[in-house]
C-alpha atoms as a PDB file:
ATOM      1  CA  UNK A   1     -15.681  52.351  46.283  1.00  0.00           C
ATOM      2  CA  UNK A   2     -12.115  51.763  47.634  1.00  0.00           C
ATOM      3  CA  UNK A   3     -11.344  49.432  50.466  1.00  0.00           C
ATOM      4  CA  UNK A   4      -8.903  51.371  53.237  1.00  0.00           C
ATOM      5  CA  UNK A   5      -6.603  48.771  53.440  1.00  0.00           C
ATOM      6  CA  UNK A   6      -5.544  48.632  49.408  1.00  0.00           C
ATOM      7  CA  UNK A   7      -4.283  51.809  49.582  1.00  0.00           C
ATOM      8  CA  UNK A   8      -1.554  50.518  52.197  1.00  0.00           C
ATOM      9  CA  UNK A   9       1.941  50.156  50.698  1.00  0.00           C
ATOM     10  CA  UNK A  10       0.913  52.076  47.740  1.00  0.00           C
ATOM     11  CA  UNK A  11       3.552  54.614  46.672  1.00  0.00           C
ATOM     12  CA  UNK A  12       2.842  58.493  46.694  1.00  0.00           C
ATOM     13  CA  UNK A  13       3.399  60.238  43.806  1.00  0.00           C
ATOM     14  CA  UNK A  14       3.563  63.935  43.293  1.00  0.00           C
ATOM     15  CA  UNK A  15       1.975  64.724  39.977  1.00  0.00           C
ATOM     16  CA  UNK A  16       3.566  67.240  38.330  1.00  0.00           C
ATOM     17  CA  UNK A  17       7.250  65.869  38.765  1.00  0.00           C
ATOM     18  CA  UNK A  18       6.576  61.662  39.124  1.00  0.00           C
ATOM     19  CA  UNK A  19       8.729  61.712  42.237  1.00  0.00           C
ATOM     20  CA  UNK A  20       7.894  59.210  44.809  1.00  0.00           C
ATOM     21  CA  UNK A  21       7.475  61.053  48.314  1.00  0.00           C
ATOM     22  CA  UNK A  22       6.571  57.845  49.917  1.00  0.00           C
ATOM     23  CA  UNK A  23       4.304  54.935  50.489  1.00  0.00           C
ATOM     24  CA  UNK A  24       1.332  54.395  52.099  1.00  0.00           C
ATOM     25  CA  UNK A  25       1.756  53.504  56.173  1.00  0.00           C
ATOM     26  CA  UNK A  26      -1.907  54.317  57.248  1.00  0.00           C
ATOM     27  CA  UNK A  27      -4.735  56.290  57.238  1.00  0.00           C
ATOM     28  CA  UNK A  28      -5.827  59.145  59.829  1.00  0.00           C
ATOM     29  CA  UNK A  29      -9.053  59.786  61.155  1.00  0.00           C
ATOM     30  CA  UNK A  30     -10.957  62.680  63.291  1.00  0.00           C
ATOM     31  CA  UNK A  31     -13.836  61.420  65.520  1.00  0.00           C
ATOM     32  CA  UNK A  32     -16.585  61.660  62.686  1.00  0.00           C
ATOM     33  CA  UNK A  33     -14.851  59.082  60.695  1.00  0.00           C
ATOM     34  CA  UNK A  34     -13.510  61.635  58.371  1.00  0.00           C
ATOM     35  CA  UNK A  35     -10.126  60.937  56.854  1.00  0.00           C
ATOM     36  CA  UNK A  36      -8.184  63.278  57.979  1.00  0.00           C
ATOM     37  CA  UNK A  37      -5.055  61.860  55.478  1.00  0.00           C
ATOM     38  CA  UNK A  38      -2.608  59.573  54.705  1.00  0.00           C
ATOM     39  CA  UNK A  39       0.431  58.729  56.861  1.00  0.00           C
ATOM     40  CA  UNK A  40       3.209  57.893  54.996  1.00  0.00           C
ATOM     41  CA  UNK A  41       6.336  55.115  55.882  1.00  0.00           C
ATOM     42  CA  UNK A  42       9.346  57.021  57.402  1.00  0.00           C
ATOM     43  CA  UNK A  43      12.744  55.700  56.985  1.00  0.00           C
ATOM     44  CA  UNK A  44      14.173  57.006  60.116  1.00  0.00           C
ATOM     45  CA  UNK A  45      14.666  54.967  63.083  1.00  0.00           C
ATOM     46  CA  UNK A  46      13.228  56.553  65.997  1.00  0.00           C
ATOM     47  CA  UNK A  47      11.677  59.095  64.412  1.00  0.00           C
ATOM     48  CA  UNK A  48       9.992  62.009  66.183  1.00  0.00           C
ATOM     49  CA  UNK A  49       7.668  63.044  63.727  1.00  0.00           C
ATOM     50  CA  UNK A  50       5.185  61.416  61.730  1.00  0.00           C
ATOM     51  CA  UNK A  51       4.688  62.226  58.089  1.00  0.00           C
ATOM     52  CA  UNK A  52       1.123  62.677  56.779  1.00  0.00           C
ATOM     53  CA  UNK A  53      -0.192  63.866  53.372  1.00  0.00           C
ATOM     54  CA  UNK A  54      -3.716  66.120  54.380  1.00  0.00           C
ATOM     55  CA  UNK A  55      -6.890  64.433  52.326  1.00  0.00           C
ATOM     56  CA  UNK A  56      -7.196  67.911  50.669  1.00  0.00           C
ATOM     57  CA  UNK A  57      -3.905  67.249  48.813  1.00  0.00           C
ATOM     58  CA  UNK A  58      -4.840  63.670  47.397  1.00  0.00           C
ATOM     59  CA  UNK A  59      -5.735  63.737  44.125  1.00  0.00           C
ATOM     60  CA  UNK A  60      -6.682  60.222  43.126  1.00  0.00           C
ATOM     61  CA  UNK A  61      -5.958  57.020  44.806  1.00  0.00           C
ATOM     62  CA  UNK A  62      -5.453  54.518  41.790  1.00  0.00           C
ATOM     63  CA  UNK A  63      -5.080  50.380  41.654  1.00  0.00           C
ATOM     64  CA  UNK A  64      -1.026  51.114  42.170  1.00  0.00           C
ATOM     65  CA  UNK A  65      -0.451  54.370  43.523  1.00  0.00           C
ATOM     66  CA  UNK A  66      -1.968  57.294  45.092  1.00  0.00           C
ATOM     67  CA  UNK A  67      -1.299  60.951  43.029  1.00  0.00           C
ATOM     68  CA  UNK A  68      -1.006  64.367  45.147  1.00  0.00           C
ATOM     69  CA  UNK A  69      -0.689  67.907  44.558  1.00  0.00           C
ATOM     70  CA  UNK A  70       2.850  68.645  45.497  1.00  0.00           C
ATOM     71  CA  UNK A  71       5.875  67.727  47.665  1.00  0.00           C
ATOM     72  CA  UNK A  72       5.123  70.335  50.054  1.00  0.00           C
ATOM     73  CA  UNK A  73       1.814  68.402  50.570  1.00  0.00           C
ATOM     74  CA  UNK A  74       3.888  66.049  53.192  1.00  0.00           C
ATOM     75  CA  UNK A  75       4.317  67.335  56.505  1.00  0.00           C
ATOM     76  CA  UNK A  76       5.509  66.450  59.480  1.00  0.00           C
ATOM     77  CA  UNK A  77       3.453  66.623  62.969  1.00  0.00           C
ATOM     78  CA  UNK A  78       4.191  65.001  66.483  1.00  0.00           C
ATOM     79  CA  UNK A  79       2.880  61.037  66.467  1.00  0.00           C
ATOM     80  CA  UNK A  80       0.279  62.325  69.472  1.00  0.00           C
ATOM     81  CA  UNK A  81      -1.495  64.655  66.999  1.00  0.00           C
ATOM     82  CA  UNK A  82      -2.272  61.533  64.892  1.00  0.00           C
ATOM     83  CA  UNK A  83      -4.417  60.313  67.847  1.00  0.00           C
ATOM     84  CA  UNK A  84      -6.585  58.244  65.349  1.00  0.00           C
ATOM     85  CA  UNK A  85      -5.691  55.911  62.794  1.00  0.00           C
ATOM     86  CA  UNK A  86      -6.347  52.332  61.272  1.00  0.00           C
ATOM     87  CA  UNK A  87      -3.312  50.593  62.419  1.00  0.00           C
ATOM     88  CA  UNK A  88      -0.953  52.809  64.205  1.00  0.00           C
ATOM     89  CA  UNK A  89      -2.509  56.348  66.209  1.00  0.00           C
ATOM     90  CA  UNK A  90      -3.204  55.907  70.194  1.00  0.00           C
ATOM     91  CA  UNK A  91      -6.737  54.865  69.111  1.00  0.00           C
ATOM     92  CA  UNK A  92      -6.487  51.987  66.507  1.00  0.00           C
ATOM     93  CA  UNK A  93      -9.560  51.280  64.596  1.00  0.00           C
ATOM     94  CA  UNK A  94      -8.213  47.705  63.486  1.00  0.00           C
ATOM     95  CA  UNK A  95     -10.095  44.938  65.288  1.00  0.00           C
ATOM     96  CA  UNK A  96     -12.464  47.713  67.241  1.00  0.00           C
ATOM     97  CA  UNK A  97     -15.073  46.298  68.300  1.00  0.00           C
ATOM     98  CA  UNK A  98     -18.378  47.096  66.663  1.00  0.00           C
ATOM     99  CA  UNK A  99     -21.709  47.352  68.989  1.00  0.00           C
ATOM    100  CA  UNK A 100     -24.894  48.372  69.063  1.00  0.00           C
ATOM    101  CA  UNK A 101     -26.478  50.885  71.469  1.00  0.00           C
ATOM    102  CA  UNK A 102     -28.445  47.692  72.940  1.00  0.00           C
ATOM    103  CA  UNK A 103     -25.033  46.024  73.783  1.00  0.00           C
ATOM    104  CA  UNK A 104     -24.736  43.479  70.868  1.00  0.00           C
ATOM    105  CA  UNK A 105     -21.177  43.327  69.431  1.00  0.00           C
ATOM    106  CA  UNK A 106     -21.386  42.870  65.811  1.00  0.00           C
ATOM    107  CA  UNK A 107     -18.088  41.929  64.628  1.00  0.00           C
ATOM    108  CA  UNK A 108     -14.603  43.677  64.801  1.00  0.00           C
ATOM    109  CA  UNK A 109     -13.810  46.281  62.577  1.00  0.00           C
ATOM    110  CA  UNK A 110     -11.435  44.447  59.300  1.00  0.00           C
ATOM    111  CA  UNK A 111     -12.020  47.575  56.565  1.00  0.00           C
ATOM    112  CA  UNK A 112     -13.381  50.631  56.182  1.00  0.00           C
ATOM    113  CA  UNK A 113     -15.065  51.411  52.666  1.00  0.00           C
ATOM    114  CA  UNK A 114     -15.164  54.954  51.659  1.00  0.00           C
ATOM    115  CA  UNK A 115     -15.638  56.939  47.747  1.00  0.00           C
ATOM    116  CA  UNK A 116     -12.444  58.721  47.474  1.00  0.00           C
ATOM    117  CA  UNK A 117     -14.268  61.220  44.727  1.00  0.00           C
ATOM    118  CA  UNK A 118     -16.735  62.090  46.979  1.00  0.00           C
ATOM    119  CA  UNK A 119     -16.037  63.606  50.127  1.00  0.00           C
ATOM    120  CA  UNK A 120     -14.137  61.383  52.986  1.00  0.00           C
ATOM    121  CA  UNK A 121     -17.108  60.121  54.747  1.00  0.00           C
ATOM    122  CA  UNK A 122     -16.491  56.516  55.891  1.00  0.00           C
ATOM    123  CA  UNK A 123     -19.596  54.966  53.762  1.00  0.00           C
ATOM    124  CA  UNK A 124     -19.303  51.277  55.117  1.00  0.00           C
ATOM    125  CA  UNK A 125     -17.497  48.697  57.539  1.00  0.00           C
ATOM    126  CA  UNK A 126     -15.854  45.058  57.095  1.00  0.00           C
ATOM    127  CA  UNK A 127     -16.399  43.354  59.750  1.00  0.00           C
ATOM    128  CA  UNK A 128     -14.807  40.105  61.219  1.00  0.00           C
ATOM    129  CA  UNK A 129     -15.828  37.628  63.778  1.00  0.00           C
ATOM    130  CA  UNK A 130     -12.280  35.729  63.723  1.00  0.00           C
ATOM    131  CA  UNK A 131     -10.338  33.417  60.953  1.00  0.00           C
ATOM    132  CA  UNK A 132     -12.352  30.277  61.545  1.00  0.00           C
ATOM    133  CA  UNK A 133     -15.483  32.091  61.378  1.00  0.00           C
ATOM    134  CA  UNK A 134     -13.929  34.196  58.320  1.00  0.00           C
ATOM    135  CA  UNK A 135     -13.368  30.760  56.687  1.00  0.00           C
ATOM    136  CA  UNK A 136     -16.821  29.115  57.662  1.00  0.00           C
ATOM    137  CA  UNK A 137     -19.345  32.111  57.243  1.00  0.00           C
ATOM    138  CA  UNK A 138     -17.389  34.756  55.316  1.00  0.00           C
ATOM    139  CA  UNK A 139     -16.753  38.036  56.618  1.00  0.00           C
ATOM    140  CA  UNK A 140     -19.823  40.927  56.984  1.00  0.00           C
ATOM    141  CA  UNK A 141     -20.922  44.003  55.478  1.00  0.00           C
ATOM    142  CA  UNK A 142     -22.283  47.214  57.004  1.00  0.00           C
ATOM    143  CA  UNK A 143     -23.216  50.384  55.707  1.00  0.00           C
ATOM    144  CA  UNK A 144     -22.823  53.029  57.473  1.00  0.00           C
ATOM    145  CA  UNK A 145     -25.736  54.854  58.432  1.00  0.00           C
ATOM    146  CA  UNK A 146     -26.124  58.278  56.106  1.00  0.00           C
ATOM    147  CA  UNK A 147     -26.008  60.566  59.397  1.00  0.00           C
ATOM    148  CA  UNK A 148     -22.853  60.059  60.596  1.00  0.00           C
ATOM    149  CA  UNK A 149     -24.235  61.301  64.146  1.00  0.00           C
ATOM    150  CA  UNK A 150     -25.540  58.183  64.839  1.00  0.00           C
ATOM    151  CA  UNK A 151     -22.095  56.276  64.835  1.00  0.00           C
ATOM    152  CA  UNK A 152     -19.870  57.025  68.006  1.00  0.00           C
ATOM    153  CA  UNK A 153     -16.473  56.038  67.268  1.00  0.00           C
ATOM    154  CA  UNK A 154     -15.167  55.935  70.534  1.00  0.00           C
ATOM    155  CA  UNK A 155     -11.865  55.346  72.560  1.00  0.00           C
ATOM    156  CA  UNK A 156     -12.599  51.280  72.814  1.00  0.00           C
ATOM    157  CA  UNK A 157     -15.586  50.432  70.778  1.00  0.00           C
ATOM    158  CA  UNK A 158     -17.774  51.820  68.060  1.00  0.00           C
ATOM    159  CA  UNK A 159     -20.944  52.825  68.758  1.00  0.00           C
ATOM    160  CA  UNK A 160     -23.431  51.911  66.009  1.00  0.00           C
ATOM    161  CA  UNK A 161     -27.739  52.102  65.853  1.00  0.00           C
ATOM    162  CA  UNK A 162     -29.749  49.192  67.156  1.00  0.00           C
ATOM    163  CA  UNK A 163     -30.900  48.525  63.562  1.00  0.00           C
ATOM    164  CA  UNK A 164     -27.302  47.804  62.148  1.00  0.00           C
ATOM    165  CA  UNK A 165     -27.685  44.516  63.172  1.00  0.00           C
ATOM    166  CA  UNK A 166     -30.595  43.307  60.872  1.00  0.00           C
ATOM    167  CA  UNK A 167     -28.651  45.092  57.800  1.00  0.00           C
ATOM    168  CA  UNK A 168     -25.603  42.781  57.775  1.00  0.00           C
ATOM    169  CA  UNK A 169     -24.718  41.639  54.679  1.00  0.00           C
ATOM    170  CA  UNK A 170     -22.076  39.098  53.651  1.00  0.00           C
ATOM    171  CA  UNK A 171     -19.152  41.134  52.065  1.00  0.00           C
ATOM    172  CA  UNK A 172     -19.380  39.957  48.777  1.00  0.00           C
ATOM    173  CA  UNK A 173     -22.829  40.883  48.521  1.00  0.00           C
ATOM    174  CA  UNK A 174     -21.705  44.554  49.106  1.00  0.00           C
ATOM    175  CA  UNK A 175     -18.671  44.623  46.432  1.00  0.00           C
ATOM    176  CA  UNK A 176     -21.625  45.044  43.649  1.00  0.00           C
ATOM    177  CA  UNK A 177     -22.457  48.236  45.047  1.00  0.00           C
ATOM    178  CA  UNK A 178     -20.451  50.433  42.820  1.00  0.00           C
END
């Protein structure tokens, strides 16, 4: 299981050459919580374009550096077609609040857990309450449920079932999942 946010300042490596394309700036999402890919750091100033590497062309995402198919794999789209992303699209999942359909806010969103070998499927959530309560109680742990239909990830908050609440776990609880 890979946390989202270790993959960020990774480099990008194109296998077949070992040229470095980029590093890792942030990840893109659709509205399912599928990754969508990886936006990359751009050197420009006032750049018009953002560069993204499509999931499809990731390889493997390693301890220090994340492997694709090909150079060509980067392109370049307009930053409004990146509408969702962990720290940077118009929608920022970062620090998203995380409620319930009865109105119970759970935590804010810190990490999103996913198995890069299988599929792109967003399997669980970090979730904070705040740095004192990080320090005092630890931050929490909650898997996702298995139909992703039931989660709304919406424009402000993310929508999750009434039962998520009784299945928070403290987050190093959920590292021995495997």
């Amino acid at each position: 299981m890979v946390k989202l946010q270790q993959l960020i300042g990774l480099p990008v490596i194109v296998i077949h050459s070992g040229k470095q394309v980029g590093t890792v700036k942030d990840a893109w999402f659709d509205e399912n919580w599928k990754l969508n890919g990886l936006i990359l750091e751009f050197a420009k100033w006032f750049a018009s374009k953002t560069r993204v590497v499509p999931w499809s062309e990731v390889l493997t995402c390693g301890e220090d550096a994340v492997i694709i198919s090909g150079a060509e794999a980067v392109i370049s789209m307009k930053p409004k077609q990146v509408r969702r992303a962990f720290y940077t699209g118009i929608i920022k999942l970062k620090h998203m609040p995380v409620i319930t359909v009865h109105g119970e806010q759970l935590g804010l969103l810190s990490d999103v857990y996913f198995y890069p070998s299988q599929g792109t499927q967003i399997v669980g959530y970090e979730l904070t309450d705040g740095f004192i309560s990080d320090l005092m109680e630890g931050r929490k742990w909650l898997k996702a449920p298995s139909d992703p239909d039931m989660v709304l990830l919406g424009e402000d908050a993310i929508i999750v079932p009434a039962v998520s609440e009784a299945e928070l776990e403290p987050v190093a609880a959920s590292n021995f999942r495997g």
